[in-house]
PDB file of N, CA and C in Angstrom:
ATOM      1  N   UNK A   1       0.843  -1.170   0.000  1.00  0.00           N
ATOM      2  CA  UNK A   1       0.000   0.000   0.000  1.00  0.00           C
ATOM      3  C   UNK A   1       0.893   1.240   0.000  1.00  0.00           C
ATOM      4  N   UNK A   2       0.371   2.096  -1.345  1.00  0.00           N
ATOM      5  CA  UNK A   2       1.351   3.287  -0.857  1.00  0.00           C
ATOM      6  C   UNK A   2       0.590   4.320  -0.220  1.00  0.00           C
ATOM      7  N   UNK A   3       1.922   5.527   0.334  1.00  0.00           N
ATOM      8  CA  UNK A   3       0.902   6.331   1.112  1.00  0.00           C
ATOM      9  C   UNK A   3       1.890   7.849   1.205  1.00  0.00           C
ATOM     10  N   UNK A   4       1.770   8.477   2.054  1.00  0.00           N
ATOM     11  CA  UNK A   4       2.116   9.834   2.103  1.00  0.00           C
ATOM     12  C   UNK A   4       3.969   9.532   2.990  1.00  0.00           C
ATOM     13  N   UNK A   5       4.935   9.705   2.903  1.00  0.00           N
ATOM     14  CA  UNK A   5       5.449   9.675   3.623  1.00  0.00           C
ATOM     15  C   UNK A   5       5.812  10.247   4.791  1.00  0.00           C
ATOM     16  N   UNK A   6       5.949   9.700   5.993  1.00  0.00           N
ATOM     17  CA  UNK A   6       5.573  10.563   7.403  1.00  0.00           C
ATOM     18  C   UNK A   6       6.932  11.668   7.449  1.00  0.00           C
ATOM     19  N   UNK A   7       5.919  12.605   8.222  1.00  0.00           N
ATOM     20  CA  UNK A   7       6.938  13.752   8.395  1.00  0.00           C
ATOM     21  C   UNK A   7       7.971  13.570   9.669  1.00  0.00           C
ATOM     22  N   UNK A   8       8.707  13.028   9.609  1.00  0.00           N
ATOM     23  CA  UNK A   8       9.971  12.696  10.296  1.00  0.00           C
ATOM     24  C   UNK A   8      10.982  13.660  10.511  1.00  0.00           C
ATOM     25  N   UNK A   9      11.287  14.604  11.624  1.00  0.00           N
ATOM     26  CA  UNK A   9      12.413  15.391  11.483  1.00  0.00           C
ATOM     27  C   UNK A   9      13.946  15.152  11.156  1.00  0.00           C
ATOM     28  N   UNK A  10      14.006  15.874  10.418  1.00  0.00           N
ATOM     29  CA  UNK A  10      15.611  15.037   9.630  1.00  0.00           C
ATOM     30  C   UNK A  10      15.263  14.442   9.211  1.00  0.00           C
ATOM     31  N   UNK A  11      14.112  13.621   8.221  1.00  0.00           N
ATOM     32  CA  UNK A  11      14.200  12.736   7.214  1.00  0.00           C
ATOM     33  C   UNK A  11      14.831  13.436   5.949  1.00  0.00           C
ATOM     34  N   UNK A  12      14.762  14.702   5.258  1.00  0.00           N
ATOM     35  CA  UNK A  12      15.151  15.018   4.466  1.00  0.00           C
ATOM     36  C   UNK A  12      16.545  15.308   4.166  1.00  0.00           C
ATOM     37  N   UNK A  13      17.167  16.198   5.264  1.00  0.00           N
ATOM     38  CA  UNK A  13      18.817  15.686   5.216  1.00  0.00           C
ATOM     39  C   UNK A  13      19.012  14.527   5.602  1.00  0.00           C
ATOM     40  N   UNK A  14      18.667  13.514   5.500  1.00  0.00           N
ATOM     41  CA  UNK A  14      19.048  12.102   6.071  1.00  0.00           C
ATOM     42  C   UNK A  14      19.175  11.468   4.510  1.00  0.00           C
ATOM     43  N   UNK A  15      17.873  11.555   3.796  1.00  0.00           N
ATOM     44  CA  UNK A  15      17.980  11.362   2.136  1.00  0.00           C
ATOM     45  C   UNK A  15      18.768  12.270   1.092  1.00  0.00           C
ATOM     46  N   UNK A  16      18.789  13.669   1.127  1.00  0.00           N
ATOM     47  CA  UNK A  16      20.145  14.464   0.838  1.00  0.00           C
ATOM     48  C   UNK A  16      21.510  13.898   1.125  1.00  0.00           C
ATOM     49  N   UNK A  17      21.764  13.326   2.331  1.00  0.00           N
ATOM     50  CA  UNK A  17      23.039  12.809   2.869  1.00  0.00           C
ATOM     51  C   UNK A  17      22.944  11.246   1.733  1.00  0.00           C
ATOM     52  N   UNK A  18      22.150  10.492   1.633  1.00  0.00           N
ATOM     53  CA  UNK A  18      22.523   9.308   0.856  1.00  0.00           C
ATOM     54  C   UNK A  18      22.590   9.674  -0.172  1.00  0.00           C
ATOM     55  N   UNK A  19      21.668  10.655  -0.736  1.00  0.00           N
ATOM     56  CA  UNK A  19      22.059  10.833  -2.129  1.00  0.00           C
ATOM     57  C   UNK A  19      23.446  11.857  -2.651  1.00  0.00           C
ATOM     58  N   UNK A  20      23.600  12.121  -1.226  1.00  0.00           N
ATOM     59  CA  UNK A  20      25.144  12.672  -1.790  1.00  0.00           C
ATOM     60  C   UNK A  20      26.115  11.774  -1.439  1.00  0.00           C
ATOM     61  N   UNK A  21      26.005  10.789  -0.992  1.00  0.00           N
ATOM     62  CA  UNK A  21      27.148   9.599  -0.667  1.00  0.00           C
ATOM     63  C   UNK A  21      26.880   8.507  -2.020  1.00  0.00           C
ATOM     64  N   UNK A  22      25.579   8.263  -2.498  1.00  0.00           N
ATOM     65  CA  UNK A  22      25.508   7.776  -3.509  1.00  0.00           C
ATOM     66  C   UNK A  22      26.570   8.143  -4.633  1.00  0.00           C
ATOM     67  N   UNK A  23      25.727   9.605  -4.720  1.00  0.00           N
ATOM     68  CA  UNK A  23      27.064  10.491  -6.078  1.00  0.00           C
ATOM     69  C   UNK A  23      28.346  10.137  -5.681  1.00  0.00           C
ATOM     70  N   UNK A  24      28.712  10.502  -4.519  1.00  0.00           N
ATOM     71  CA  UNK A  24      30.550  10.145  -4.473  1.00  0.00           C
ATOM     72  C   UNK A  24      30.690   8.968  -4.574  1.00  0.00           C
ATOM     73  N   UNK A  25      30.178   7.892  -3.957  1.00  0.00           N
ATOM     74  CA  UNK A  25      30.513   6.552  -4.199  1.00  0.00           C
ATOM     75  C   UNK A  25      31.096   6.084  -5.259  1.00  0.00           C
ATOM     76  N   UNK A  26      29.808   6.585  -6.478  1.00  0.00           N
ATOM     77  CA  UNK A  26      29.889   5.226  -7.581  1.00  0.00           C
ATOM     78  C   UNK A  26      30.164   6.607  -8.699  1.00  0.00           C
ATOM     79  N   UNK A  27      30.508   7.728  -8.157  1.00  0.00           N
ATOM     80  CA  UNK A  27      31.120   8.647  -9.118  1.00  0.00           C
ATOM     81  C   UNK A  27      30.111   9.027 -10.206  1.00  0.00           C
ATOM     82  N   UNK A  28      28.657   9.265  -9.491  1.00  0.00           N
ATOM     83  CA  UNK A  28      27.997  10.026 -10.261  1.00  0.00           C
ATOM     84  C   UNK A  28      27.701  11.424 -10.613  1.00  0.00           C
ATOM     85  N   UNK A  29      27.184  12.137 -11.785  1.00  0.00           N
ATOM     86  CA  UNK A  29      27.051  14.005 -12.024  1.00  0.00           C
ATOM     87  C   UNK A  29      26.388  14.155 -10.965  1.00  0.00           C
ATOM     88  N   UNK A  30      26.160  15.357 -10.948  1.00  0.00           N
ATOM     89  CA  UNK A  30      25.233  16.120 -10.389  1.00  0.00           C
ATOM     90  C   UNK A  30      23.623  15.940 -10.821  1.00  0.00           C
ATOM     91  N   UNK A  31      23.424  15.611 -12.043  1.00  0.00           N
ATOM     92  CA  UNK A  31      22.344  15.380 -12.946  1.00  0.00           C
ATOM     93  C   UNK A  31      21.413  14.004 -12.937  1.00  0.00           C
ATOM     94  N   UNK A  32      22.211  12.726 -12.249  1.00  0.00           N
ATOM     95  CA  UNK A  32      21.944  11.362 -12.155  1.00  0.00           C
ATOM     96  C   UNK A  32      20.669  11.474 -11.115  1.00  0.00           C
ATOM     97  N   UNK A  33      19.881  10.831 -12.154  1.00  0.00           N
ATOM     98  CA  UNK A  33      18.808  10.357 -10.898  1.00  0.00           C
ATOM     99  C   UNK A  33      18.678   9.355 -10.146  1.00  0.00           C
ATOM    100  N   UNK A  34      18.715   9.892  -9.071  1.00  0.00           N
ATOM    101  CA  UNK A  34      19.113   8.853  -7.416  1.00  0.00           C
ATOM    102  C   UNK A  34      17.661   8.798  -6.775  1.00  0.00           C
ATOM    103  N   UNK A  35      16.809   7.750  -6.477  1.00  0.00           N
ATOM    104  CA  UNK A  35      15.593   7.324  -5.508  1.00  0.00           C
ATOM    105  C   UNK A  35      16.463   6.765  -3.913  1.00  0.00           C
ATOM    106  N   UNK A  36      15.877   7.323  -3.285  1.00  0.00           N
ATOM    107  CA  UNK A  36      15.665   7.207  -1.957  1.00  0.00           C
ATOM    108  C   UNK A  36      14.434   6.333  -1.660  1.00  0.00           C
ATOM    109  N   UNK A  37      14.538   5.033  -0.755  1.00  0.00           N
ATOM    110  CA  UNK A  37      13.014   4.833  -0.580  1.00  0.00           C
ATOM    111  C   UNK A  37      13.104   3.734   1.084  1.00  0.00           C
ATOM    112  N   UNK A  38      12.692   4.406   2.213  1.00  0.00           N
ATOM    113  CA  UNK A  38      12.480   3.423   3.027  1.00  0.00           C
ATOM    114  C   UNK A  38      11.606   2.420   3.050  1.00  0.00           C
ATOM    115  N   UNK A  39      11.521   1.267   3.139  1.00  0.00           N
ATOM    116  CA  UNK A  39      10.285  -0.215   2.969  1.00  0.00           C
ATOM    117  C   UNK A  39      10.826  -0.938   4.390  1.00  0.00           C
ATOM    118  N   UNK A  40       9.628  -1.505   4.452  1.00  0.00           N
ATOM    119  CA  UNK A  40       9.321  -2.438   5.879  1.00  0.00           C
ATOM    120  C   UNK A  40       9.843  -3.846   5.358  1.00  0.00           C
ATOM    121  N   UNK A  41       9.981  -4.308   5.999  1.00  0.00           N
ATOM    122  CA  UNK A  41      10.147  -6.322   5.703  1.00  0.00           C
ATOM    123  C   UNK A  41       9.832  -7.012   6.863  1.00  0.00           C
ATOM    124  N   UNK A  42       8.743  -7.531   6.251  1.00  0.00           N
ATOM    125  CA  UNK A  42       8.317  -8.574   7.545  1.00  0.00           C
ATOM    126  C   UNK A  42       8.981 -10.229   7.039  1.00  0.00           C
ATOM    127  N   UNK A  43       9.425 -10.194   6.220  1.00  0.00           N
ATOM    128  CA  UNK A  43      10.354 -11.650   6.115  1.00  0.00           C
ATOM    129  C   UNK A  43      10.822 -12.235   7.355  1.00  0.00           C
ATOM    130  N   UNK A  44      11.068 -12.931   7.978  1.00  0.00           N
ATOM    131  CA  UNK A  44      11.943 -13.458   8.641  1.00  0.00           C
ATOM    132  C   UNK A  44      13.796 -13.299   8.273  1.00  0.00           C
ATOM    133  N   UNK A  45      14.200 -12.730   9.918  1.00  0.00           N
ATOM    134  CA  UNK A  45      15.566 -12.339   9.764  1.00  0.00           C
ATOM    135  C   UNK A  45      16.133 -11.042   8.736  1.00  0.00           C
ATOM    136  N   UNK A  46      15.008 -10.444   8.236  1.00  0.00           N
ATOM    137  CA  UNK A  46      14.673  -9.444   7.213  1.00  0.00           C
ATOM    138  C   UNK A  46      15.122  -8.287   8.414  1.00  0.00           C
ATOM    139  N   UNK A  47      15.814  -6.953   8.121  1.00  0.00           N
ATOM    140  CA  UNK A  47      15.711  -5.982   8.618  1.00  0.00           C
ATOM    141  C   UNK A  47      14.424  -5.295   8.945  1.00  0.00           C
ATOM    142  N   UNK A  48      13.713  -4.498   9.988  1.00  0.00           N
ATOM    143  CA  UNK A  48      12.335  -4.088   9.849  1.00  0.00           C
ATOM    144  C   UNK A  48      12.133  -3.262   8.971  1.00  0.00           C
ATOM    145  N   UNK A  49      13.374  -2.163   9.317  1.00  0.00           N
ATOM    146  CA  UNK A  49      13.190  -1.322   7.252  1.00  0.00           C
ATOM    147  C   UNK A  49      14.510  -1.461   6.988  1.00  0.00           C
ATOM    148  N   UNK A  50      14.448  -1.488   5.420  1.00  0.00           N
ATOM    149  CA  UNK A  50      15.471  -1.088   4.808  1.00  0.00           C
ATOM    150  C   UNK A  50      15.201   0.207   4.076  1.00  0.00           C
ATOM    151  N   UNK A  51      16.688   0.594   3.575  1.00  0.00           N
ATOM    152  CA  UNK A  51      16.847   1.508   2.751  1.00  0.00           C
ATOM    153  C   UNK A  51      17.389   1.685   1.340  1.00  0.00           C
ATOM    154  N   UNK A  52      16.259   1.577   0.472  1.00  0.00           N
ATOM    155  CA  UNK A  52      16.464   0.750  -0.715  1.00  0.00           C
ATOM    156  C   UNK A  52      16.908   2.044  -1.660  1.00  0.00           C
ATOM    157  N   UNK A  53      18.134   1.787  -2.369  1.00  0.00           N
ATOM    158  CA  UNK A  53      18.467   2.988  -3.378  1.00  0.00           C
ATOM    159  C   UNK A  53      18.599   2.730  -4.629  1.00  0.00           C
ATOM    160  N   UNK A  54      18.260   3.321  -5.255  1.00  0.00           N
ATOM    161  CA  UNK A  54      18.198   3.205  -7.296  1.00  0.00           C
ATOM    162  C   UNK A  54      19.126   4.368  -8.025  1.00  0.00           C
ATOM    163  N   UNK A  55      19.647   3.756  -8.697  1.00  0.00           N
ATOM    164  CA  UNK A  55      20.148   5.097  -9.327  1.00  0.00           C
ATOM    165  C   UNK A  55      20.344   4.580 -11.311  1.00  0.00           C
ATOM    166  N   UNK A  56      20.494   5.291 -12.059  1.00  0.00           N
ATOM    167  CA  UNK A  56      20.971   4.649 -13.571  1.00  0.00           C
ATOM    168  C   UNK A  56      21.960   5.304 -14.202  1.00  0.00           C
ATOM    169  N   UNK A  57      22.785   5.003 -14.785  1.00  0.00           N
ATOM    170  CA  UNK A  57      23.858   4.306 -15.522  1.00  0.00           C
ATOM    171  C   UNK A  57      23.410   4.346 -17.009  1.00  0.00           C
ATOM    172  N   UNK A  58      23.652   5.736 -17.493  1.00  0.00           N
ATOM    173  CA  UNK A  58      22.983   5.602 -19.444  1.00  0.00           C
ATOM    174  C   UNK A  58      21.486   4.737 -18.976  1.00  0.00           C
ATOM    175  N   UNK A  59      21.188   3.623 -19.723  1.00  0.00           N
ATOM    176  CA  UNK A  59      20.085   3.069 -19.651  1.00  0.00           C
ATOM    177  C   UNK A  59      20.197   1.818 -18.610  1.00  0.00           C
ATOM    178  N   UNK A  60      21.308   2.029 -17.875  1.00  0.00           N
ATOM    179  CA  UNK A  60      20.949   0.739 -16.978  1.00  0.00           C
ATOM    180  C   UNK A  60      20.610   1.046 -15.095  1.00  0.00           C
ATOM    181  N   UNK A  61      19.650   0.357 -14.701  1.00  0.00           N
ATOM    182  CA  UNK A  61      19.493   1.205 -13.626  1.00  0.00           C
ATOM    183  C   UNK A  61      19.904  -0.183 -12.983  1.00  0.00           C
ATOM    184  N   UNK A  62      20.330   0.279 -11.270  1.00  0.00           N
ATOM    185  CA  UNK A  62      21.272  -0.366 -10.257  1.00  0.00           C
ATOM    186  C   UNK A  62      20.449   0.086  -8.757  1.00  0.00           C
ATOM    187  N   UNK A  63      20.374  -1.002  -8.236  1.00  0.00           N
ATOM    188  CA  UNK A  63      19.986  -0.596  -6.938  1.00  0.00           C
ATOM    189  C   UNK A  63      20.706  -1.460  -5.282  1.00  0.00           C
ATOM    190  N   UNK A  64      20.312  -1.040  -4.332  1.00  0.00           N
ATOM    191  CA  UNK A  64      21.207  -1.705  -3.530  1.00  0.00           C
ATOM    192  C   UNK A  64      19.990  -1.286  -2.257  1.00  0.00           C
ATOM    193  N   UNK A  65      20.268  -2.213  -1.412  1.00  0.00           N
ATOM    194  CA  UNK A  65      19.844  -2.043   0.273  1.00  0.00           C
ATOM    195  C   UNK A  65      20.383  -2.071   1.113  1.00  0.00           C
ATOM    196  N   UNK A  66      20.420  -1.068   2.072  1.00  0.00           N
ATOM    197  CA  UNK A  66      21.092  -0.864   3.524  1.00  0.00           C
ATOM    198  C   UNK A  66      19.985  -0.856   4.214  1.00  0.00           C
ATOM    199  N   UNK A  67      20.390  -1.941   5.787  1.00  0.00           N
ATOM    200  CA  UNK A  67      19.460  -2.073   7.088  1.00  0.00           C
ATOM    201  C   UNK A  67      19.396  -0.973   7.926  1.00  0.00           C
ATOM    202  N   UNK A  68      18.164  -1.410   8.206  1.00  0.00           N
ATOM    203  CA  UNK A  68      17.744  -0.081   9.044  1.00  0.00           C
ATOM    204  C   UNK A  68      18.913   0.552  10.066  1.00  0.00           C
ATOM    205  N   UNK A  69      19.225   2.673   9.617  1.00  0.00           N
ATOM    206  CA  UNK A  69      19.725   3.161  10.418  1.00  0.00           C
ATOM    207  C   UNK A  69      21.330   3.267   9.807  1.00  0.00           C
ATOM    208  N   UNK A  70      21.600   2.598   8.728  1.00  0.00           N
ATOM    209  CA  UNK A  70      22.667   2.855   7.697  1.00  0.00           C
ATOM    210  C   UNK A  70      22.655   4.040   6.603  1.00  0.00           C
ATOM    211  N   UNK A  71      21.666   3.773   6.242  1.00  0.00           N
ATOM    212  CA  UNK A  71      21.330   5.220   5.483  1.00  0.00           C
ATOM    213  C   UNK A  71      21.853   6.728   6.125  1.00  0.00           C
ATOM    214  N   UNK A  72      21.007   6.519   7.959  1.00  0.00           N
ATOM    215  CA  UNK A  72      21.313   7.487   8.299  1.00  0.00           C
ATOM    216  C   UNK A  72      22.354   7.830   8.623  1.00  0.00           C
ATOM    217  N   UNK A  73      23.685   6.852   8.710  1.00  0.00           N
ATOM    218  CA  UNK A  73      25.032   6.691   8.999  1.00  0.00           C
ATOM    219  C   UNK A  73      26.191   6.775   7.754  1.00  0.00           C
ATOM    220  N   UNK A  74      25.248   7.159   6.850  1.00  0.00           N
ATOM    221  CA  UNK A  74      26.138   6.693   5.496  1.00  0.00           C
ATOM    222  C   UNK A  74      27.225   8.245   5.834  1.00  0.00           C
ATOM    223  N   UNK A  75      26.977   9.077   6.120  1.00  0.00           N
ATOM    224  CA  UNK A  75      27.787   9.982   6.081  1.00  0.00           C
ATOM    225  C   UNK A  75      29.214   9.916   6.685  1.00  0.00           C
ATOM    226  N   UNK A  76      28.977   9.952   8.019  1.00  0.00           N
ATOM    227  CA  UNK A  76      30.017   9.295   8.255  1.00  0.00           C
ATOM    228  C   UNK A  76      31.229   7.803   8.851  1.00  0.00           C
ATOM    229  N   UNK A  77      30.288   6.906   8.533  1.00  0.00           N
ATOM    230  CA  UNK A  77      30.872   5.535   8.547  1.00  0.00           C
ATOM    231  C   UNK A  77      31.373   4.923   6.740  1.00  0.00           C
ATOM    232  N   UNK A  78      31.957   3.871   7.104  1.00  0.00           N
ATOM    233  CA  UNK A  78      32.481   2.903   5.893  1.00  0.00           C
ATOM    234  C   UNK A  78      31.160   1.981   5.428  1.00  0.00           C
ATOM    235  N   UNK A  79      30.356   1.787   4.489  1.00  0.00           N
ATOM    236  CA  UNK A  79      29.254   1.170   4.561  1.00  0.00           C
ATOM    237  C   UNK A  79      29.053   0.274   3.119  1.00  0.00           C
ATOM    238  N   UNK A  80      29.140  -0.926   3.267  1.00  0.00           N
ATOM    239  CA  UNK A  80      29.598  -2.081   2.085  1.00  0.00           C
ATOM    240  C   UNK A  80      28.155  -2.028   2.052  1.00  0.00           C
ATOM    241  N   UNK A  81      28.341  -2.017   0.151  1.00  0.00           N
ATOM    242  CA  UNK A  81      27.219  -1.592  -0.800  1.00  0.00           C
ATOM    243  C   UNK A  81      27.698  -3.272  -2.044  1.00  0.00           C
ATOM    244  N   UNK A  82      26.312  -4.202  -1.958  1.00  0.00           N
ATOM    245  CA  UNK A  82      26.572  -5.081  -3.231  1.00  0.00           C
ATOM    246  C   UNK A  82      25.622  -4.553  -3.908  1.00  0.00           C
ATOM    247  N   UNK A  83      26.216  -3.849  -5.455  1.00  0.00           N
ATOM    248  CA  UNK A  83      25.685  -3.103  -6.439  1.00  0.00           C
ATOM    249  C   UNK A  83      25.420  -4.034  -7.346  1.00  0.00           C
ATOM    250  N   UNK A  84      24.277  -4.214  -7.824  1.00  0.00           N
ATOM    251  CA  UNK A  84      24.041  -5.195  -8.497  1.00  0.00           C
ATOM    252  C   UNK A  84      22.828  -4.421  -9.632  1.00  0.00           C
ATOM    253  N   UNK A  85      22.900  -4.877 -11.117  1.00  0.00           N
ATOM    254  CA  UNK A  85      22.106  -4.385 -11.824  1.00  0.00           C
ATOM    255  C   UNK A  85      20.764  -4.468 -11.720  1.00  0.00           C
ATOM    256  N   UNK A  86      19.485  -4.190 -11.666  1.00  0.00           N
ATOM    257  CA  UNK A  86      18.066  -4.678 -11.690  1.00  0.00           C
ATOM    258  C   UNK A  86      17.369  -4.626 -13.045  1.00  0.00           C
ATOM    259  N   UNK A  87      16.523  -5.987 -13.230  1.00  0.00           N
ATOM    260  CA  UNK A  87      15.824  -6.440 -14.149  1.00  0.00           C
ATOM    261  C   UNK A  87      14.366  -5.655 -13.893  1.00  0.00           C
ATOM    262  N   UNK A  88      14.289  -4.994 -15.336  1.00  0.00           N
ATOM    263  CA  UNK A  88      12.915  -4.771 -15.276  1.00  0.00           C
ATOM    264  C   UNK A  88      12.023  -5.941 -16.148  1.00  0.00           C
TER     265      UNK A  88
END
């Protein structure tokens, strides 16, 4: 179900901060479009949220997940990213 996302203080520099660790990371412009998106997982052994990021590459888009509370750490910690292409 989608819905409004809650107004969380500091959620927005918290997503500014990944999407500017995104850009430096993987050495993207200024121009690259980067998604931000927190999701729940009720899986088993599943993080409760993750923090799921998209970004593309000419025509290929790439995404990755960090467990809850990494996102908000991406700034200043070391934070192992498996970048892997996604199938549409």
């Amino acid at each position: 179900m989608l819905g409004l996302a809650k107004k969380i203080p500091g959620r927005l520099q918290a997503v500014e901060r990944m999407e500017e660790w995104t850009r430096e990371r993987f050495g993207l412009p200024k121009e690259a479009a980067i998604s931000v998106a927190e999701v729940a997982c009720t899986l088993p052994g599943c993080a409760p949220i993750e923090t799921v990021v998209m970004f593309w590459i000419a025509e290929q888009r790439y995404q990755f997940k960090l467990a809850e509370g990494r996102a908000r750490g991406a700034r200043g910690g070391r934070v192992g990213v498996l970048l892997r292409p996604s199938h549409r």
